[in-house]
Protein backbone atom coordinates (compact mmCIF):
# COMPACT_ATOMS: atom_id res chain seq x y z
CA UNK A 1 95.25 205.88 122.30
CA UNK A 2 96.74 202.78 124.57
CA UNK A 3 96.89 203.87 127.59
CA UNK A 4 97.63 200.45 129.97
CA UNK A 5 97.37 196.97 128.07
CA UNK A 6 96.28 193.60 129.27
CA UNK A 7 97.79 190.92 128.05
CA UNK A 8 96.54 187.16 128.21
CA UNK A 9 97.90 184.01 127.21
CA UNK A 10 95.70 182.07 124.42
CA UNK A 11 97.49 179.07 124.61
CA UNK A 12 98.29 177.18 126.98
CA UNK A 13 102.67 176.11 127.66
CA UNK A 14 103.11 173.39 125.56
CA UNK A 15 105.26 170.70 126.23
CA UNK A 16 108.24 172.39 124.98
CA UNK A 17 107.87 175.45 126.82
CA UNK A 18 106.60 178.49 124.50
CA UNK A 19 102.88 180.07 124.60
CA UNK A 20 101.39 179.59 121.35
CA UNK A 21 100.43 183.10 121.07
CA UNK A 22 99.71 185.91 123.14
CA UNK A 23 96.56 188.27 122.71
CA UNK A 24 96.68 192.00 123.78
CA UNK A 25 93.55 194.08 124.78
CA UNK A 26 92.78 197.59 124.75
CA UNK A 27 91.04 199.80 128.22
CA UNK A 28 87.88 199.04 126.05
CA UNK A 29 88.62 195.05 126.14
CA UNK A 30 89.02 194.93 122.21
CA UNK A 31 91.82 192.57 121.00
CA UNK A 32 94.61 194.98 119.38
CA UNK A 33 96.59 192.35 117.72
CA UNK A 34 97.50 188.64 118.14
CA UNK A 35 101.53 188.30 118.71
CA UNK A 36 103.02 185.32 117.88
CA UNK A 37 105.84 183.86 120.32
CA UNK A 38 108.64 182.45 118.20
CA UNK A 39 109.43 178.69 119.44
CA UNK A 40 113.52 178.33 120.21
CA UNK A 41 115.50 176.89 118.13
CA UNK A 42 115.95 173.60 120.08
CA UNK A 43 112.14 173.11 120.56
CA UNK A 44 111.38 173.40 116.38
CA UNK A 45 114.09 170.60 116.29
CA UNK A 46 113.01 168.16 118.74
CA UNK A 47 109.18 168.99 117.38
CA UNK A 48 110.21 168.38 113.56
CA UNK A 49 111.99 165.11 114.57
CA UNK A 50 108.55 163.71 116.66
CA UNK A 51 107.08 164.48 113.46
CA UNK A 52 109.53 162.49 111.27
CA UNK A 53 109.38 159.77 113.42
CA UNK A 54 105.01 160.40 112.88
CA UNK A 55 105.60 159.89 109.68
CA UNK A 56 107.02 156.91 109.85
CA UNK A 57 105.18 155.36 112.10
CA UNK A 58 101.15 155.96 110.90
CA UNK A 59 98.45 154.56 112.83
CA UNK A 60 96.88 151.96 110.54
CA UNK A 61 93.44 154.47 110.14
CA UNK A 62 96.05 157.26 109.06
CA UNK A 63 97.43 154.80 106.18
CA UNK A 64 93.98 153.72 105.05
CA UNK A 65 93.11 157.62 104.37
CA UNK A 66 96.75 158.40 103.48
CA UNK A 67 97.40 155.57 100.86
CA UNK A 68 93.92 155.57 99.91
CA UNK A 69 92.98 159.12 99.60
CA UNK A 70 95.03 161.47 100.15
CA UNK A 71 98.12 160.96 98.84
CA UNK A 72 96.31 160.79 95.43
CA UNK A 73 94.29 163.79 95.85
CA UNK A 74 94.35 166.50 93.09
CA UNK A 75 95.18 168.94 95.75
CA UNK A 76 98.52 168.12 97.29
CA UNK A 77 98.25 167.04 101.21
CA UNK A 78 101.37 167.00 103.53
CA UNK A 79 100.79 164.22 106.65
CA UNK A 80 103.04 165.12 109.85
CA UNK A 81 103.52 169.01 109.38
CA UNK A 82 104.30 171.40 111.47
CA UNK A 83 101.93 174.25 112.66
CA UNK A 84 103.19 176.81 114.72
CA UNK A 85 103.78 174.16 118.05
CA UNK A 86 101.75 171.37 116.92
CA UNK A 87 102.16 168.61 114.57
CA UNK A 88 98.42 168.15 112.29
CA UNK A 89 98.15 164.88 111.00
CA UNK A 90 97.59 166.04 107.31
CA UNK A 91 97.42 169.59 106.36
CA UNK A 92 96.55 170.97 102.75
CA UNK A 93 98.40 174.32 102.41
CA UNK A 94 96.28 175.96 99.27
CA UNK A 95 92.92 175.17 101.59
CA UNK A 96 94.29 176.19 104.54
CA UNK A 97 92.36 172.88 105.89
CA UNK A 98 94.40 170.23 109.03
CA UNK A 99 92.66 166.92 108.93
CA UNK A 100 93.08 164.81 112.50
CA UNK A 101 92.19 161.37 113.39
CA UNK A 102 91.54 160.95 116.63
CA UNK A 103 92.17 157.83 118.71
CA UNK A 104 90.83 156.68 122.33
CA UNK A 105 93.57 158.68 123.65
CA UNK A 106 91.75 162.12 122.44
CA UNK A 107 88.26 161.16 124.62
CA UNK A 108 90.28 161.34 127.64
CA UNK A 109 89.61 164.94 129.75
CA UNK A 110 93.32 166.53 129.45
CA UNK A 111 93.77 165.61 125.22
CA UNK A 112 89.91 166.78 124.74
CA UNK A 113 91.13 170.38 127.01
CA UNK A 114 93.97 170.21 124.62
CA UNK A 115 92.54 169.53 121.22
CA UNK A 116 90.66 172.57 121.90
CA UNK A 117 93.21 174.50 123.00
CA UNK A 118 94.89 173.61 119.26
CA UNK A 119 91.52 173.96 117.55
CA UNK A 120 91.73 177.56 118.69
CA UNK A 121 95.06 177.89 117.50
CA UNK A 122 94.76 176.75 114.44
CA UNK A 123 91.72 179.06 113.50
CA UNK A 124 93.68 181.85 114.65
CA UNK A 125 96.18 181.22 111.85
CA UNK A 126 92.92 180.41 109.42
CA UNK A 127 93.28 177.04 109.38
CA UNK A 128 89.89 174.43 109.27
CA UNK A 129 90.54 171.68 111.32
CA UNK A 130 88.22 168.27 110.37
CA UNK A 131 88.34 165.94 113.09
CA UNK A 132 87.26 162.07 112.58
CA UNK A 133 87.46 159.66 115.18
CA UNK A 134 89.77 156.49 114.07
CA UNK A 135 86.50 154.33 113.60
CA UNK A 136 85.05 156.57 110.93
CA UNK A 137 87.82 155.50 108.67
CA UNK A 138 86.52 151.85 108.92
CA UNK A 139 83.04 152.21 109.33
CA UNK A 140 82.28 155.29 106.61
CA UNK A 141 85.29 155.78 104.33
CA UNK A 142 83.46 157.24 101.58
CA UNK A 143 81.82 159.67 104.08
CA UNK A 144 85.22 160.67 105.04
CA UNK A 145 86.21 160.82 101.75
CA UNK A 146 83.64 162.97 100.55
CA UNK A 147 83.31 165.07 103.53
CA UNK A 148 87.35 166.86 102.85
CA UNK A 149 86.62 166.61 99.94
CA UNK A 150 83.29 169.00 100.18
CA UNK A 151 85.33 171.17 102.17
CA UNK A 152 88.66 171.48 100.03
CA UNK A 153 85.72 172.40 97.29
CA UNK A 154 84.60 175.04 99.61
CA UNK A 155 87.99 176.47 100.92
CA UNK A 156 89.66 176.35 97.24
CA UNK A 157 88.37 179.38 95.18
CA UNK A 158 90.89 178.58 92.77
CA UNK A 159 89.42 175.18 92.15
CA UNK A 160 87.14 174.17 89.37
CA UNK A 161 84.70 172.08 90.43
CA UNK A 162 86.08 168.28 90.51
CA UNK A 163 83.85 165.57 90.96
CA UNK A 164 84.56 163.10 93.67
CA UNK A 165 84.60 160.35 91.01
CA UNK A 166 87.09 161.22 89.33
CA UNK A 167 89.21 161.89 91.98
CA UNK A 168 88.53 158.37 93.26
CA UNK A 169 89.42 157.02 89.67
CA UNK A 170 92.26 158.89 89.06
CA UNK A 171 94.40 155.72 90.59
């Protein structure tokens, strides 16, 4: 029976003004169920339009794994998509899996407190979230490569297993 509840915020505001989501606990401290906070109507738009303009505008390490990855994959990737109140940089919907490149920006105290806040969100809705810092994409490629790849392997059920050669060939 629920007596009293306590609720606390697992998010913190984003920019736009909405809590991510808000968890609710029991007397005993057990987590009932996450509630989601719906974003208005105005925030969604000016979030989906930052993303276009993402998506036009790729960082040159987010081309090199879009153009030469990626986009190609057997498994279809979406870059720029909107999660709940973030924007992942690519996102595979059948492996639930977000894929973020991280610049010099994300080293910095208040993106790293942030990134984690997102992390968290994201794994709330069952999403994996691969980080790689921008100079893995020069420096190791192929690990890159080979490391979502492992992983979409792992997340997909569905998937027969596809060697990384031929997905690299398939151009």
């Amino acid at each position: 029976m629920l007596h009293s509840c306590k609720v606390q915020a697992t998010g913190r505001r984003s920019k736009y003004g909405s809590l991510a989501r808000l968890r609710r606990y029991d007397q005993n401290n057990e987590v009932i169920q996450p509630k989601k906070v719906s974003m208005n109507r105005a925030a969604r738009s000016r979030l989906a339009e930052r993303a276009r303009y993402m998506r036009r505008n790729m960082t040159e390490a987010e081309k090199i794994l879009w153009f030469r990855f990626l986009r190609e994959y057997p498994v279809r990737f979406s870059n720029q998509i909107l999660v709940g109140p973030y924007i992942v940089d690519f996102y595979c919907r059948k492996a639930r899996l977000s894929i973020e490149l991280d610049g010099s920006q994300h080293y910095e105290e208040h993106h790293r407190k942030y990134d984690e806040i997102r992390t968290t969100y994201l794994e709330m809705e069952g999403i994996k979230e691969l980080r790689f810092p921008n100079s893995y994409i020069w420096d190791n490629f192929e690990g890159v490569c080979e490391t979502i790849h492992q992983e979409v392997e792992r997340r997909r059920n569905d998937l027969w297993s596809i060697p990384l050669s031929e997905v690299r060939n398939k151009r």
